[in-house]
N, C-alpha and C. Protein backbone atom coordinates (compact mmCIF):
# COMPACT_ATOMS: atom_id res chain seq x y z
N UNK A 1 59.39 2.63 58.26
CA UNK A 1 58.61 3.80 57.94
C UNK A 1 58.81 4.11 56.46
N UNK A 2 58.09 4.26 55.69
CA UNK A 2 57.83 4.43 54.23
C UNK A 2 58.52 5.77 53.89
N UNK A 3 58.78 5.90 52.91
CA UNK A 3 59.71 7.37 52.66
C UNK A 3 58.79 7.71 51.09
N UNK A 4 57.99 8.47 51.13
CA UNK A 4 57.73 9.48 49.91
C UNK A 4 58.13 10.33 49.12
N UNK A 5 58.67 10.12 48.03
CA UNK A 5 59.31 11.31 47.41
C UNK A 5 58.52 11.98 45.72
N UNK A 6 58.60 13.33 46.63
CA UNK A 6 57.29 13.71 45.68
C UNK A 6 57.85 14.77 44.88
N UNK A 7 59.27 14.99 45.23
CA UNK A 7 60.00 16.09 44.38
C UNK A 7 60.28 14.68 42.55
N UNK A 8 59.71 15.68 41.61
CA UNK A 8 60.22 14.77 40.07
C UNK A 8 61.77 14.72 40.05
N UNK A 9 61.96 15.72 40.56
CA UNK A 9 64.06 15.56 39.81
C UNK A 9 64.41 14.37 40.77
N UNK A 10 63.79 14.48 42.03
CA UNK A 10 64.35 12.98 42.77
C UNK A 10 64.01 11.72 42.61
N UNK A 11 62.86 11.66 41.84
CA UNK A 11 61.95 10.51 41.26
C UNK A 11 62.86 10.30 40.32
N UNK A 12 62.98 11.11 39.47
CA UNK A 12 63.39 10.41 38.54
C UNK A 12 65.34 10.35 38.28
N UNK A 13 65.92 10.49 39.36
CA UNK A 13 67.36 10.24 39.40
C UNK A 13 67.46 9.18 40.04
N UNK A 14 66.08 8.56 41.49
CA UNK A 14 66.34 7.30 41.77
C UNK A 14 65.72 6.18 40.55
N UNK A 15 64.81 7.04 39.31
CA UNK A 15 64.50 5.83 38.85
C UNK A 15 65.60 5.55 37.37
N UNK A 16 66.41 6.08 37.80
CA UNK A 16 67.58 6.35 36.56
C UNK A 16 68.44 5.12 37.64
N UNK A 17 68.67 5.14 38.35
CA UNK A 17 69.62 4.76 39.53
C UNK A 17 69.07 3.29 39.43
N UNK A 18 68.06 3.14 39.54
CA UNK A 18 67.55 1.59 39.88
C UNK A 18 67.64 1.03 38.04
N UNK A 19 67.15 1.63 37.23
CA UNK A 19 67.43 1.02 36.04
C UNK A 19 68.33 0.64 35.76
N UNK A 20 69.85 1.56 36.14
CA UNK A 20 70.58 1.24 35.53
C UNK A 20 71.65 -0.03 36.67
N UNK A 21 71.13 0.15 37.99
CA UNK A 21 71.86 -0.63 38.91
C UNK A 21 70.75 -2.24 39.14
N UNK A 22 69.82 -1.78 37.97
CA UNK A 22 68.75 -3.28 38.15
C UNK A 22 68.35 -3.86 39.67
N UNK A 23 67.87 -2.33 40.34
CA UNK A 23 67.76 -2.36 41.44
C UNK A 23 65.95 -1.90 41.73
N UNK A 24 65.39 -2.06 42.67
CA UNK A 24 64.16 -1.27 42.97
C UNK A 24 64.61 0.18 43.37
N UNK A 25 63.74 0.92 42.81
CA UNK A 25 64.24 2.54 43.50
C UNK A 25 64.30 3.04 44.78
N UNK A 26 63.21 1.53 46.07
CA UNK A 26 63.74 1.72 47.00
C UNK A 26 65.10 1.23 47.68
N UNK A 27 65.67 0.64 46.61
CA UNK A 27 66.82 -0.01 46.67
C UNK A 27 68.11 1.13 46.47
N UNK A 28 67.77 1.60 45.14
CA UNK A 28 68.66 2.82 44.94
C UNK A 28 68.67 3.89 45.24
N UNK A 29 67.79 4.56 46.52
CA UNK A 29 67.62 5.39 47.42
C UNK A 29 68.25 5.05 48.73
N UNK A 30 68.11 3.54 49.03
CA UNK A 30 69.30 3.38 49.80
C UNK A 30 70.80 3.08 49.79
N UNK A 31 70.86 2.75 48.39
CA UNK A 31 72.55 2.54 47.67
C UNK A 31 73.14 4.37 47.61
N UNK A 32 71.97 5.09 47.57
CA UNK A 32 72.61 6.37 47.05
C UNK A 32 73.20 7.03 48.89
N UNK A 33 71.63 6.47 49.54
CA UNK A 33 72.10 7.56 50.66
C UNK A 33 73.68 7.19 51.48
N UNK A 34 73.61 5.23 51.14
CA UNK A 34 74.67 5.07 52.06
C UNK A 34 76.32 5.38 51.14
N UNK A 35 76.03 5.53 50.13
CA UNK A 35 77.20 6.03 49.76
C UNK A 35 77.74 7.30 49.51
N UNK A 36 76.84 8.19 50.28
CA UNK A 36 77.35 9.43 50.73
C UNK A 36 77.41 9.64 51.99
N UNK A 37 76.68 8.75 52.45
CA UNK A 37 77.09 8.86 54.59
C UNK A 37 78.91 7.99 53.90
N UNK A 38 78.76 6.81 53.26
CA UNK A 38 80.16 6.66 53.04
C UNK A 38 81.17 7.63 52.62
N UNK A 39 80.77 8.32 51.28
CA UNK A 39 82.08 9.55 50.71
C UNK A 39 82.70 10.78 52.02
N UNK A 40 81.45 11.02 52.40
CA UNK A 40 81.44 12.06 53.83
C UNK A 40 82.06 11.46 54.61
N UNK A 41 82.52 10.26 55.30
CA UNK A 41 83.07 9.69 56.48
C UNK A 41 84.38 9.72 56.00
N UNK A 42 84.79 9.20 54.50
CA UNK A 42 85.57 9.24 54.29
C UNK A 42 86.64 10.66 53.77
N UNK A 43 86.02 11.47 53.76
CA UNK A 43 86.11 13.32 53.92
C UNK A 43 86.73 13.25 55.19
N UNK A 44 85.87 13.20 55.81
CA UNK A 44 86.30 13.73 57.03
C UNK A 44 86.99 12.59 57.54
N UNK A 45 87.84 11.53 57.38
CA UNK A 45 88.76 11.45 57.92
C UNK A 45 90.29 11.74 57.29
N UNK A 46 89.95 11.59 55.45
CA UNK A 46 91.26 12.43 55.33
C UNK A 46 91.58 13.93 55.70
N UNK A 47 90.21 14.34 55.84
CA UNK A 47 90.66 16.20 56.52
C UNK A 47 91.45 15.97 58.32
N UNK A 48 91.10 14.87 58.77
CA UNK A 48 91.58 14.79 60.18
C UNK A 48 93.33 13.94 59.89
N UNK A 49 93.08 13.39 58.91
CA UNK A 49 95.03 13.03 58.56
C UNK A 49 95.56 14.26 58.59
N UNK A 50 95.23 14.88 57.44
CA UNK A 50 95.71 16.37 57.24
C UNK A 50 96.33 17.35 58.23
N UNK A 51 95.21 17.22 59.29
CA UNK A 51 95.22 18.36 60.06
C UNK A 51 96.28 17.92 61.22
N UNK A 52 96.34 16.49 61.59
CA UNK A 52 96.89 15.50 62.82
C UNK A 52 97.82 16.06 63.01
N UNK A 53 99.13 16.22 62.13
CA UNK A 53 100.28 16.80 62.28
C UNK A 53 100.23 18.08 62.75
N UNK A 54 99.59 19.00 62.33
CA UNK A 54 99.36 20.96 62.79
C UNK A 54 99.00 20.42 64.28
N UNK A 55 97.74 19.46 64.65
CA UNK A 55 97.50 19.22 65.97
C UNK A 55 98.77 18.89 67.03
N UNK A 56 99.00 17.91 66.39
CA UNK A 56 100.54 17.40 67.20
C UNK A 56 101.61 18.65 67.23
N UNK A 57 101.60 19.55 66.57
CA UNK A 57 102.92 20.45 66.87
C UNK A 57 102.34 21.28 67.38
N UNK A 58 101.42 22.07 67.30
CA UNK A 58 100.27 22.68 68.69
C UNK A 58 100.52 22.05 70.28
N UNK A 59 100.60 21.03 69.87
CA UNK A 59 100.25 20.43 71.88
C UNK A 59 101.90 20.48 71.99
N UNK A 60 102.40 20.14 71.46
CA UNK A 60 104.18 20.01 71.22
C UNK A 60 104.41 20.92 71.62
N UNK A 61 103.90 22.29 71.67
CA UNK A 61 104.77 23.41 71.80
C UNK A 61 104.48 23.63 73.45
N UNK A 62 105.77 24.40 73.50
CA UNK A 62 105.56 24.75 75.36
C UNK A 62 104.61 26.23 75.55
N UNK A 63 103.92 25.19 76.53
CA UNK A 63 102.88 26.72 77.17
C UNK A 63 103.99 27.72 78.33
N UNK A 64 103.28 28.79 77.43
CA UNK A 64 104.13 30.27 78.23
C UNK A 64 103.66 30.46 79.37
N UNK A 65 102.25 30.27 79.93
CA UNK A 65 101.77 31.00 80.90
C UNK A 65 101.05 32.18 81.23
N UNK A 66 101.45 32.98 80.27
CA UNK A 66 101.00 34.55 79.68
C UNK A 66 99.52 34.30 80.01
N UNK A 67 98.75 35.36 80.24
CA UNK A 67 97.95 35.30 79.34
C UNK A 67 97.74 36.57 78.61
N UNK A 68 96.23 36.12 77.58
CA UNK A 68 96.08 37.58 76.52
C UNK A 68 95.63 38.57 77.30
N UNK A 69 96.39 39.78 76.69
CA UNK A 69 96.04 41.33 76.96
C UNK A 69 94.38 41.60 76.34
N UNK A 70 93.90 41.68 77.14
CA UNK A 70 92.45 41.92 76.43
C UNK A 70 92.55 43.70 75.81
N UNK A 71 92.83 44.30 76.68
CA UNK A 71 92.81 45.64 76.12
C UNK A 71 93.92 46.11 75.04
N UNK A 72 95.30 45.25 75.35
CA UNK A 72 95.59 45.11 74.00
C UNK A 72 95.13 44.74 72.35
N UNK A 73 95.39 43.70 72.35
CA UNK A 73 93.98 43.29 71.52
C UNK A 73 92.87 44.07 71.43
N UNK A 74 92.12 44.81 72.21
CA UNK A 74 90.83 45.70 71.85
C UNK A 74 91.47 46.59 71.01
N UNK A 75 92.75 47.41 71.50
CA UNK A 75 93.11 48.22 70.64
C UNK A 75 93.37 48.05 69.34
N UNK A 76 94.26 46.77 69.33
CA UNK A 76 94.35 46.50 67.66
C UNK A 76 93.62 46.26 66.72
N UNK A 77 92.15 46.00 67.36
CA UNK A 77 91.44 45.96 66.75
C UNK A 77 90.41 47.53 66.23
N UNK A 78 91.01 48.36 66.79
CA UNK A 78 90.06 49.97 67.10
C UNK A 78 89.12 49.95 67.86
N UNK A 79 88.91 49.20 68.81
CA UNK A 79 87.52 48.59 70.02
C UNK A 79 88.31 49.95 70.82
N UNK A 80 87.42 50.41 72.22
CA UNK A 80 87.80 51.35 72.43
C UNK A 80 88.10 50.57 74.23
């Protein structure tokens, strides 16, 4: 399926892109998109390193059983 791009600032950043990567601009419309589905994948898996450990000491911890006071909580919040 053909892709049209009729915005100028995008015309002309893929035709900056293909000049300088001596590429066709439908070439450098697809070098651009997949290397931000790439940067993004790679986001989000160092945010999931990050977080792994907080996860692991979460499940680590022993469940009380309790549960929440709802009307507590309403109060602290000024809920009536």
């Amino acid at each position: 399926m053909p892709l049209t791009i009729r915005d100028e600032e995008v015309d002309r950043l893929a035709e900056t892109l293909a000049s300088d990567a001596g590429v066709s601009k439908a070439e450098a419309v697809r070098m651009a998109l997949a290397n931000e589905i790439q940067r993004r994948e790679q986001s989000l898996s160092a945010f999931r390193a990050r977080i792994k450990p907080m996860q692991d000491a979460l499940a680590a911890a022993p469940r009380t059983g309790l549960k929440a006071d709802k009307a507590f909580f309403d109060e602290l919040n000024g809920e009536p």
